[in-house]
N, C-alpha and C. Protein backbone atom coordinates (compact mmCIF):
# COMPACT_ATOMS: atom_id res chain seq x y z
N UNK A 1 133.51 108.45 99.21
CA UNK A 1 132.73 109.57 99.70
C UNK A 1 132.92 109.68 101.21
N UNK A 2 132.88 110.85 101.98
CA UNK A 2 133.06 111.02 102.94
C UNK A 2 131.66 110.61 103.94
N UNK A 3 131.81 110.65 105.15
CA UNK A 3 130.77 109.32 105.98
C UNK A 3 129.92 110.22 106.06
N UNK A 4 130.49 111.25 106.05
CA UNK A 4 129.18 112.72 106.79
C UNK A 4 128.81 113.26 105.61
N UNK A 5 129.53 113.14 104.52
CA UNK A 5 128.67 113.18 103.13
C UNK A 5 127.51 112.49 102.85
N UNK A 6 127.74 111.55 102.86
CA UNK A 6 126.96 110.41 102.53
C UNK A 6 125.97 110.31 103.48
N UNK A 7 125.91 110.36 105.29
CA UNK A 7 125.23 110.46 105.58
C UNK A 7 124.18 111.77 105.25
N UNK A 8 124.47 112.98 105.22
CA UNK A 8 123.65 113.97 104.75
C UNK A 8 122.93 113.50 103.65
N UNK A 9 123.25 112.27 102.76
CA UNK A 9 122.68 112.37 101.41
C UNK A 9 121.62 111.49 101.88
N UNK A 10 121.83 110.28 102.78
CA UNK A 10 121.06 109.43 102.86
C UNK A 10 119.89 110.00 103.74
N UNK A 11 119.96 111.18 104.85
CA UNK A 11 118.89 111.82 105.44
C UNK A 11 118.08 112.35 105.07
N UNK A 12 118.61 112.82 103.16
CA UNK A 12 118.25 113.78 102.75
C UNK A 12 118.17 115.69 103.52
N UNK A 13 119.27 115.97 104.55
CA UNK A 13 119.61 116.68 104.80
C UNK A 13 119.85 118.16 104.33
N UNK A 14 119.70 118.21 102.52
CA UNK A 14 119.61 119.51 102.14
C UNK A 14 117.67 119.98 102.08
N UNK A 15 117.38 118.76 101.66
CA UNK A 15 115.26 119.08 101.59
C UNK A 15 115.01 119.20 102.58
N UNK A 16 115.35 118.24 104.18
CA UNK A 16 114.64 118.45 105.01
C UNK A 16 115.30 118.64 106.22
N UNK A 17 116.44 119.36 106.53
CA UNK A 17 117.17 119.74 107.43
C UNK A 17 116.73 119.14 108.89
N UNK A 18 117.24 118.59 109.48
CA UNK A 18 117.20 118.03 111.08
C UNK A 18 118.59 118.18 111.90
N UNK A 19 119.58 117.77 111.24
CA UNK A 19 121.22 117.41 112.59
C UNK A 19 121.97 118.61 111.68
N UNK A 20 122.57 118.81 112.49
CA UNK A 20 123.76 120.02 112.21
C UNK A 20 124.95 119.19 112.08
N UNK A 21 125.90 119.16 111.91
CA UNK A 21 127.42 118.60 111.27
C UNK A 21 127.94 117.72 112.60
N UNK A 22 127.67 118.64 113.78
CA UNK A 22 127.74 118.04 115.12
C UNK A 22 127.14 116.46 115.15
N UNK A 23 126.25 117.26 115.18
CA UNK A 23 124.86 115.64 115.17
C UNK A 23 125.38 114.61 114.79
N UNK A 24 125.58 115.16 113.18
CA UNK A 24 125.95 113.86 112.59
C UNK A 24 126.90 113.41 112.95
N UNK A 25 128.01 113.92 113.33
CA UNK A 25 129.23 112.94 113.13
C UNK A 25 129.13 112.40 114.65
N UNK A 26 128.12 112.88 115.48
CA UNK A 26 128.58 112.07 116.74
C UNK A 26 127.40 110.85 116.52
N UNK A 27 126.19 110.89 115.74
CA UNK A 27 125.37 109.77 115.05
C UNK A 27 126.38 109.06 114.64
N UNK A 28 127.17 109.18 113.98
CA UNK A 28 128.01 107.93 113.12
C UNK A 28 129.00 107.58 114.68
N UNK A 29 129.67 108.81 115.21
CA UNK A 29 130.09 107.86 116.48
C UNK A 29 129.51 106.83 117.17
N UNK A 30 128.46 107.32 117.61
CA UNK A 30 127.48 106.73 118.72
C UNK A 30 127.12 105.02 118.41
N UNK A 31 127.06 105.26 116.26
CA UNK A 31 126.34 104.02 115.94
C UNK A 31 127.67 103.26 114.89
N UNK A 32 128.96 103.08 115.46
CA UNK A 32 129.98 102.02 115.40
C UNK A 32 130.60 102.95 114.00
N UNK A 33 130.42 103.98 113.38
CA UNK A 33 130.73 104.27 112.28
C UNK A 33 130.29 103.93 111.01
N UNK A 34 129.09 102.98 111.40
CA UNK A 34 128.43 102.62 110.09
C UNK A 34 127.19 103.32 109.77
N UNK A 35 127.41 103.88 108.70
CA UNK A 35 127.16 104.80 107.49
C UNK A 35 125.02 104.24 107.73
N UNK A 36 124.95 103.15 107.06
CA UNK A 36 123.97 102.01 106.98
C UNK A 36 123.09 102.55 108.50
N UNK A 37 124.11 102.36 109.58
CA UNK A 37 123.43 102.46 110.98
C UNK A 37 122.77 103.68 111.24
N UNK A 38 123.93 104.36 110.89
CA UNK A 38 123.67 105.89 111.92
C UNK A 38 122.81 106.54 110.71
N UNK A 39 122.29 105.92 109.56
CA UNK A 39 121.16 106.41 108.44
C UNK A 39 120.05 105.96 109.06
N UNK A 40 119.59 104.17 109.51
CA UNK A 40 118.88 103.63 109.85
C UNK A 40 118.18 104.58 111.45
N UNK A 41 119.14 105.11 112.03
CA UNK A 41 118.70 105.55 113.42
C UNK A 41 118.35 107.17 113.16
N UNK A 42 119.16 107.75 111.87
CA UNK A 42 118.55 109.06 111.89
C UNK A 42 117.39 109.01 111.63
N UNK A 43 116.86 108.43 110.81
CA UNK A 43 115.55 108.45 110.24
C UNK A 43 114.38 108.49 111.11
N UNK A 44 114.91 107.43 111.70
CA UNK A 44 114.10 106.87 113.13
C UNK A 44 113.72 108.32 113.78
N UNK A 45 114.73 108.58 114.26
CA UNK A 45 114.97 109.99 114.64
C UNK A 45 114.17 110.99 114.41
N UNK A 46 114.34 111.06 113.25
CA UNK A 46 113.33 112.41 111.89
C UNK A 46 111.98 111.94 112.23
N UNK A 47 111.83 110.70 112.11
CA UNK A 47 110.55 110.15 111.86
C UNK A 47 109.37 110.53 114.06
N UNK A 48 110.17 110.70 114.91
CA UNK A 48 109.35 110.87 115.72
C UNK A 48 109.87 112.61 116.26
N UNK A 49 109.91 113.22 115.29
CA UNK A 49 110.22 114.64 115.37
C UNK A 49 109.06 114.48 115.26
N UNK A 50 108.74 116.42 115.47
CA UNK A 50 107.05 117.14 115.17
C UNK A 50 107.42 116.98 113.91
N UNK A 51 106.27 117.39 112.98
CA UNK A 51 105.62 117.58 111.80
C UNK A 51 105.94 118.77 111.58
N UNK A 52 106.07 119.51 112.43
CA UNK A 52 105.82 120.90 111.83
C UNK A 52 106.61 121.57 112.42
N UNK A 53 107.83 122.16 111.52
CA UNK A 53 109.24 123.58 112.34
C UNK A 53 108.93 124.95 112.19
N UNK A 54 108.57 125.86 113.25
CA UNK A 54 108.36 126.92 113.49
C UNK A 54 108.76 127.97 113.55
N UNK A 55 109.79 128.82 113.02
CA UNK A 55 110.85 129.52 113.52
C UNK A 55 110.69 131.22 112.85
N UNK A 56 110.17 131.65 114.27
CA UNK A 56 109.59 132.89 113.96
C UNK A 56 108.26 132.82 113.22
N UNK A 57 108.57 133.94 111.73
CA UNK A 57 107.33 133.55 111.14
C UNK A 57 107.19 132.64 110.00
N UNK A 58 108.62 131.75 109.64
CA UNK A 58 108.63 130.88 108.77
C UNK A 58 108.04 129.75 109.58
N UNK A 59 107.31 128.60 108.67
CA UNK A 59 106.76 127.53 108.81
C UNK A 59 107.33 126.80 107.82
N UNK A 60 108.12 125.80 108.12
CA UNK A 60 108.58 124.14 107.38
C UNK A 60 107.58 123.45 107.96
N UNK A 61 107.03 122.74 107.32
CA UNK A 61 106.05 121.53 106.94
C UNK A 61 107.13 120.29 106.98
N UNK A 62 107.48 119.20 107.84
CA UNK A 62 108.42 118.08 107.79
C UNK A 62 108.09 116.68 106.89
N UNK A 63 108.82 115.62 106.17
CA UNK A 63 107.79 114.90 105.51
C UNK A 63 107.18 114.22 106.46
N UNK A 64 106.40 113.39 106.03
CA UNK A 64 105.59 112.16 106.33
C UNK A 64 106.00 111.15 107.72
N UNK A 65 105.68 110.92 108.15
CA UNK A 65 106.28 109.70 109.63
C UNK A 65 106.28 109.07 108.77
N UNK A 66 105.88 108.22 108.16
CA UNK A 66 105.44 106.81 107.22
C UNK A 66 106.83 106.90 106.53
N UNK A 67 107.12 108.41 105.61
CA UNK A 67 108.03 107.86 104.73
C UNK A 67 109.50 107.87 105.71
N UNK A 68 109.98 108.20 107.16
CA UNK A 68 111.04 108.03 107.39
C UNK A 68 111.15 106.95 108.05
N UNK A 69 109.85 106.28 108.37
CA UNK A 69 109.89 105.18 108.86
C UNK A 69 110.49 103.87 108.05
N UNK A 70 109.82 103.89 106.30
CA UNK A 70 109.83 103.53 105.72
C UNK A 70 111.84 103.27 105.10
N UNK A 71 111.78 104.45 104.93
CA UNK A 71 113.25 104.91 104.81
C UNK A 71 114.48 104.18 106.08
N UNK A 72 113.82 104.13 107.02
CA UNK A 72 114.69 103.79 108.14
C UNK A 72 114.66 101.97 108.28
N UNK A 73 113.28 101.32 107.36
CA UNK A 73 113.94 100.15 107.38
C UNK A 73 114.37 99.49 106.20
N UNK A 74 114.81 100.23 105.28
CA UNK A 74 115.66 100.28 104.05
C UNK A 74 117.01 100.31 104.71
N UNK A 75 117.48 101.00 105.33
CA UNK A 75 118.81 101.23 105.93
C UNK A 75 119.03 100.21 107.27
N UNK A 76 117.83 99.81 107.78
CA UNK A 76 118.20 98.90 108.74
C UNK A 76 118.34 97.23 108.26
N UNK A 77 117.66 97.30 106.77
CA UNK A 77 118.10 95.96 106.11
C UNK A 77 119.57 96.13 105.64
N UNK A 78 119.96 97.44 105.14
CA UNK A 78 121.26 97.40 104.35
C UNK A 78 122.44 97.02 105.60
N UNK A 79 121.85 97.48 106.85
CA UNK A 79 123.13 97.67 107.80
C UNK A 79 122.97 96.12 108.32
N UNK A 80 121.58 95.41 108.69
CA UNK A 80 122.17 93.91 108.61
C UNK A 80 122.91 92.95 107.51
N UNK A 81 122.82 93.49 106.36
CA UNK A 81 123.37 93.18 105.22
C UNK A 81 124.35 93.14 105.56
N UNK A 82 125.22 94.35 105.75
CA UNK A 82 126.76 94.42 105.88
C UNK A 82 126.97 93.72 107.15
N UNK A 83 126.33 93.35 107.90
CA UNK A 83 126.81 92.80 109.61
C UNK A 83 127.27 91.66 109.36
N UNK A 84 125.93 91.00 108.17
CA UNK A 84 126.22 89.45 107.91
C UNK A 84 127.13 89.25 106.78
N UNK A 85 127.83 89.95 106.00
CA UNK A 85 129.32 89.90 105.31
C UNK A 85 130.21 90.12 106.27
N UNK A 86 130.07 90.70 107.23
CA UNK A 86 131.37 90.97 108.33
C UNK A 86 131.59 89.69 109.32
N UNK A 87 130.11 89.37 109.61
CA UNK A 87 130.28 88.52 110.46
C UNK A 87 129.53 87.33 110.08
N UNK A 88 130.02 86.15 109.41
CA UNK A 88 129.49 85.44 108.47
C UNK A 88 129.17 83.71 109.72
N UNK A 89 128.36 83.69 109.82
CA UNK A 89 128.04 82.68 110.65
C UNK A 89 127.59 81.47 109.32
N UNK A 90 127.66 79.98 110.40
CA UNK A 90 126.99 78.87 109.85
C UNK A 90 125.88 78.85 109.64
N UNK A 91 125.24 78.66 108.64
CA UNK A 91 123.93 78.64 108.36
C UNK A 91 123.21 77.40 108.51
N UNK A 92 122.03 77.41 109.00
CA UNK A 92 121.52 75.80 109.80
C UNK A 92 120.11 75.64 108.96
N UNK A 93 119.94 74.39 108.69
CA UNK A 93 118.58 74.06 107.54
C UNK A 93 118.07 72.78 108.38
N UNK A 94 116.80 72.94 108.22
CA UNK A 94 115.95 72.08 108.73
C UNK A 94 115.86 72.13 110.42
N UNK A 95 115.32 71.16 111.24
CA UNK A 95 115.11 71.02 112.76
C UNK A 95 116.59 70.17 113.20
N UNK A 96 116.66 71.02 114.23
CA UNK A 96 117.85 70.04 115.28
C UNK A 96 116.88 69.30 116.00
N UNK A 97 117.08 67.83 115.79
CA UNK A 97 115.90 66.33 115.83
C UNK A 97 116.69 66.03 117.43
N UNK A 98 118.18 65.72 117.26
CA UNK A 98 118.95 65.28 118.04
C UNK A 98 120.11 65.84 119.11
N UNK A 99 119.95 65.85 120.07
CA UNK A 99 120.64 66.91 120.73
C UNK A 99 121.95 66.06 121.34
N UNK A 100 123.36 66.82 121.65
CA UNK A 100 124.42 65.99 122.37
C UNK A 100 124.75 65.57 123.55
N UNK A 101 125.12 65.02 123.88
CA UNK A 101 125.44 64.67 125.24
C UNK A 101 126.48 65.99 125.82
N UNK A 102 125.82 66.43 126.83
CA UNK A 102 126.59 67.38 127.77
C UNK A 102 127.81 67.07 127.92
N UNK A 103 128.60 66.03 128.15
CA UNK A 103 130.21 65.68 128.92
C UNK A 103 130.41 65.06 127.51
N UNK A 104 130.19 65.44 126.21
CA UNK A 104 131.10 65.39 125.10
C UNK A 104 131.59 66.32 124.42
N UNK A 105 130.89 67.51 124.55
CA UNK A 105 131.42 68.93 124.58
C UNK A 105 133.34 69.15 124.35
């Protein structure tokens, strides 16, 4: 699927319109090209918009803060998800008790 597809799907972009084609694709620039990210930050985004779009004499009603908030840390778990398959570090259990000597380094 295409990135700006997918992102529109994940904004939900046809129900509740916010970024224009522009937007988005410079969102996915801005945020490394990941799909996960630049979802996690739109939301964010959506979420401290007004409530309420005005235009002329139509009135859109926007959803909820709660639910893009909500939404935005769904996507900010998925995008650490993928960080930590990309970038797979040692995993450490229990207390470091004992520390090394500096000039053995």
């Amino acid at each position: 699927m295409d990135p700006i597809e997918e992102l529109k799907l994940n904004l939900q972009e046809k129900e509740y319109p916010y970024f224009d084609d522009i937007d988005l694709k410079n969102l996915l620039l801005v945020n490394g090209n990941s799909v996960n990210k630049a979802s996690w930050r739109g939301c964010l985004l959506k979420a401290a918009s007004d409530d309420q779009i005005k235009v002329g004499s139509i009135e859109v009603k926007s959803s909820n803060k709660d639910y893009w908030n909500n939404l935005a840390a769904i996507y900010k778990a998925d995008y650490e998800a993928e960080q930590a398959v990309l970038n797979p570090t040692k995993p450490t259990t229990g207390y470091k008790s004992m520390m090394g000597r500096a000039d053995e380094i």
